[in-house]
Protein backbone atom coordinates (compact mmCIF):
# COMPACT_ATOMS: atom_id res chain seq x y z
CA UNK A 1 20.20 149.62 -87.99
CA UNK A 2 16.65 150.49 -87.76
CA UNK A 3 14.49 147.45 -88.74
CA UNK A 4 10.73 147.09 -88.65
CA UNK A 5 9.98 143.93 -86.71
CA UNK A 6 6.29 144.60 -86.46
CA UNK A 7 4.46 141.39 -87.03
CA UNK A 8 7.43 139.43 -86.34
CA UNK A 9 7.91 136.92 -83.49
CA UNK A 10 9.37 138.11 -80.38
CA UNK A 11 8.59 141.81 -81.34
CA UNK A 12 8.57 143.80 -77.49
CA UNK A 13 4.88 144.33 -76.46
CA UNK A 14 3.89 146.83 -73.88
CA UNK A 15 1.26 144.88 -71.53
CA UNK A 16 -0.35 148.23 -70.02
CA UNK A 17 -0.58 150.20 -73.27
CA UNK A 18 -1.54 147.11 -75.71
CA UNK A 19 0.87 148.04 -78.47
CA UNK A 20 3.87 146.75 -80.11
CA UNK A 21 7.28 148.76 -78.91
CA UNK A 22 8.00 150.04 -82.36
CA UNK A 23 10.65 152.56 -81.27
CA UNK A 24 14.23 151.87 -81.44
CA UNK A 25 16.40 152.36 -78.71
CA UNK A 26 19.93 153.70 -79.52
CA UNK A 27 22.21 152.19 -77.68
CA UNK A 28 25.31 154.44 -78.11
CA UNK A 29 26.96 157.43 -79.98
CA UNK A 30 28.37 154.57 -82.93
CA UNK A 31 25.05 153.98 -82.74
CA UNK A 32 23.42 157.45 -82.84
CA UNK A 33 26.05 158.10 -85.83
CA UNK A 34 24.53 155.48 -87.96
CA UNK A 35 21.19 155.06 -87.53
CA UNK A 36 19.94 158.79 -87.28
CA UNK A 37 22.83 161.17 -88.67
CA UNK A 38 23.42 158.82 -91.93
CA UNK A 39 20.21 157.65 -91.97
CA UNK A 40 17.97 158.18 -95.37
CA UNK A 41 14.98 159.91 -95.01
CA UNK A 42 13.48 161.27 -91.95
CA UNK A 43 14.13 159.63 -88.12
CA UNK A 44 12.40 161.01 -85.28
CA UNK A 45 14.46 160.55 -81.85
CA UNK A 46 12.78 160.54 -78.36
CA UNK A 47 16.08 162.44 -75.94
CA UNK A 48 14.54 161.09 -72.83
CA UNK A 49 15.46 159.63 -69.28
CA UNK A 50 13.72 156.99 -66.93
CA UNK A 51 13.57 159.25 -64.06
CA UNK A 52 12.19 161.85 -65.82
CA UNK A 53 7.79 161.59 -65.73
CA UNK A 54 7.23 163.83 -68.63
CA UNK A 55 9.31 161.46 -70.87
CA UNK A 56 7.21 158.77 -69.78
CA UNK A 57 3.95 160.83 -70.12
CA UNK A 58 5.69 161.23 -73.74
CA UNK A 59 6.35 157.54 -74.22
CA UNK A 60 3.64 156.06 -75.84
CA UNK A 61 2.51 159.06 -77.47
CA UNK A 62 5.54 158.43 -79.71
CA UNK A 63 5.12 155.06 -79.70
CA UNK A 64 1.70 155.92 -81.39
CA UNK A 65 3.02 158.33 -84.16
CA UNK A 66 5.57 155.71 -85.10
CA UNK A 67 2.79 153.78 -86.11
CA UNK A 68 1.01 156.16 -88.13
CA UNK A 69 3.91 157.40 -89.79
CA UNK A 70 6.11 154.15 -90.12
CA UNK A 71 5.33 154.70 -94.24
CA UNK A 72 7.44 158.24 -93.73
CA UNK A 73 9.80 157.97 -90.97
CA UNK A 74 11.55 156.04 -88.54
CA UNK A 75 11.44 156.72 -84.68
CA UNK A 76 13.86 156.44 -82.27
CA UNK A 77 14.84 157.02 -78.87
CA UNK A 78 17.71 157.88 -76.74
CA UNK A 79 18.38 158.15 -73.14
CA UNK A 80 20.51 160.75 -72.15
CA UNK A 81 22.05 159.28 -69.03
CA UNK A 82 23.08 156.34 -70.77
CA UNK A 83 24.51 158.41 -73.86
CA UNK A 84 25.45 162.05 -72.54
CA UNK A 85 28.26 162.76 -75.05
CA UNK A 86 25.38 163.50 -77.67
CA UNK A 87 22.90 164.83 -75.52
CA UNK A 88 25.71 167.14 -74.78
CA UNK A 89 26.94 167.67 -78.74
CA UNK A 90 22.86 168.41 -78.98
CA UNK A 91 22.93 171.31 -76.42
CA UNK A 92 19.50 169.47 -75.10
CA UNK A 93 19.54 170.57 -71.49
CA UNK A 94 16.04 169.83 -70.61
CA UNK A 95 14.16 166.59 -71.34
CA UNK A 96 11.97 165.27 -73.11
CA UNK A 97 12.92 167.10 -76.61
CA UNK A 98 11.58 165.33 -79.59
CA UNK A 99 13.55 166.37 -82.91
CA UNK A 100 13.37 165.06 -86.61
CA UNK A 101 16.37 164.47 -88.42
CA UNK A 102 17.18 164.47 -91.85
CA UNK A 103 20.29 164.56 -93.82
CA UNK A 104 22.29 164.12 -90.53
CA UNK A 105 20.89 167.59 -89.07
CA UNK A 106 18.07 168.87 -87.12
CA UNK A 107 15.11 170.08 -89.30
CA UNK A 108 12.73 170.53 -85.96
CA UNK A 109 12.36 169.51 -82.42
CA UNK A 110 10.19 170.45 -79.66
CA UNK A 111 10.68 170.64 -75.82
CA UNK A 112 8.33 169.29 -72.90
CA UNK A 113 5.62 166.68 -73.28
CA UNK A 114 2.92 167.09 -75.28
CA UNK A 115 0.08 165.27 -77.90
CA UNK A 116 0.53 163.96 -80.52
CA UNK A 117 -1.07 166.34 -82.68
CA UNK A 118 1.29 169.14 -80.88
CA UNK A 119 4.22 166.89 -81.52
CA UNK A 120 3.51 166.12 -85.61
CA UNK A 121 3.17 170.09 -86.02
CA UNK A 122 6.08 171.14 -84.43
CA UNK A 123 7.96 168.65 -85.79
CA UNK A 124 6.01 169.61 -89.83
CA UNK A 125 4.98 165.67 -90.40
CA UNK A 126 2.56 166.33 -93.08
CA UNK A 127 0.74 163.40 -94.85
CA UNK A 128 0.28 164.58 -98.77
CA UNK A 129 -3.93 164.49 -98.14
CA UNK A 130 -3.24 167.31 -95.26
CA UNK A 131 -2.03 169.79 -97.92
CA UNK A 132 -4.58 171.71 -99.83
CA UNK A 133 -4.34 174.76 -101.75
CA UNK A 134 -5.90 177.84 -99.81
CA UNK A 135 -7.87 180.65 -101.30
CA UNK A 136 -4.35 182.43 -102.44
CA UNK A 137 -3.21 179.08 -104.04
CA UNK A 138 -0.74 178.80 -101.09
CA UNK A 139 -0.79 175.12 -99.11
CA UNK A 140 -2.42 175.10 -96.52
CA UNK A 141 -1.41 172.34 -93.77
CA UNK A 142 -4.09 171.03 -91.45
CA UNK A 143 -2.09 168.63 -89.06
CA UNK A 144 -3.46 167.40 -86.24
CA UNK A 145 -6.07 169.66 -85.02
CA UNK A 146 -7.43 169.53 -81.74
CA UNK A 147 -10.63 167.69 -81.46
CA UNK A 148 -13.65 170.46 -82.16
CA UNK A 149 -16.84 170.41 -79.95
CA UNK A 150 -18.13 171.87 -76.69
CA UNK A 151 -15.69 170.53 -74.03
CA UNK A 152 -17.37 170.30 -70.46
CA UNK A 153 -15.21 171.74 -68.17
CA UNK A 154 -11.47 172.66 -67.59
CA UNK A 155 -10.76 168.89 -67.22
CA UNK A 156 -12.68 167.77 -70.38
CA UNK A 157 -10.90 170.13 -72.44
CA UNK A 158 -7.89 169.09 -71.25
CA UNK A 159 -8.64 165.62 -72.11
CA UNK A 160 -10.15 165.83 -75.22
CA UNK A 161 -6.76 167.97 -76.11
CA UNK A 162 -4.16 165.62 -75.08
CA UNK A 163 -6.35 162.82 -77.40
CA UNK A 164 -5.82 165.17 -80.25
């Protein structure tokens, strides 16, 4: 089961990022079965591996939306190594993917490592004050934009993007 432990005593804490590990690992396909496919509401699962560096570029990126949207959804994440069987029932052949789940399917995922902002609008995790009526009457969904203003340089831009 998925519990938030944040606050509590004993709660991991990752020294070189100076947050709280509030992602659950899943452990197994039992596991995988309960706590994401009959899961209420939304749960958003990390399919990584240790070996692989874009996972851990991906890491604490998730970390980081798990805080923002603990109100909305849980987060997860699975290593595929140690739990192939549903990597395999996924058809995820390249890691990281990042997918939301809901009602025991797949409403969205996304391949490769990116921002966060990249990662909340593939995935279409909207916070209700994001959504506002266009001209037509039509919502409109602003989610994560990259940062605006002059970037300076190839490798600013690329910076100031992966912030998003």
């Amino acid at each position: 089961m998925l519990i938030d432990q944040r606050g509590a005593e004993g709660v991991p804490f990752d020294e070189h990022f100076g947050v709280a590990v509030t992602v659950h690992e899943i452990e197994g396909s039992e596991a995988f079965v309960s706590e994401v496919l009959q899961a209420d509401g939304q749960v958003v699962v990390d399919f990584y591996a240790d070996w692989c560096a874009p996972c851990r570029q991906v890491s604490p990126v998730i970390e980081a939306l798990s805080e923002k949207w603990k109100a909305s959804a849980r987060f997860a994440k699975l290593d595929v190594d140690r739990v192939p069987e549903i990597a395999s029932a996924l058809g995820i052949r390249s890691i990281p993917v990042v997918a939301l789940f809901q009602g025991g399917e797949v409403k969205a995922y996304m391949v490769g490592a990116a921002p966060g902002h990249v990662i909340e609008q593939q995935l279409g995790l909207v916070q209700e004050s994001q959504v506002e009526p266009d001209e037509e009457g039509e919502d409109d969904i602003h989610v994560g934009d990259p940062p605006d203003g002059p970037a300076k340089g190839p490798i600013a831009a690329v910076k100031a993007w992966w912030r998003g």
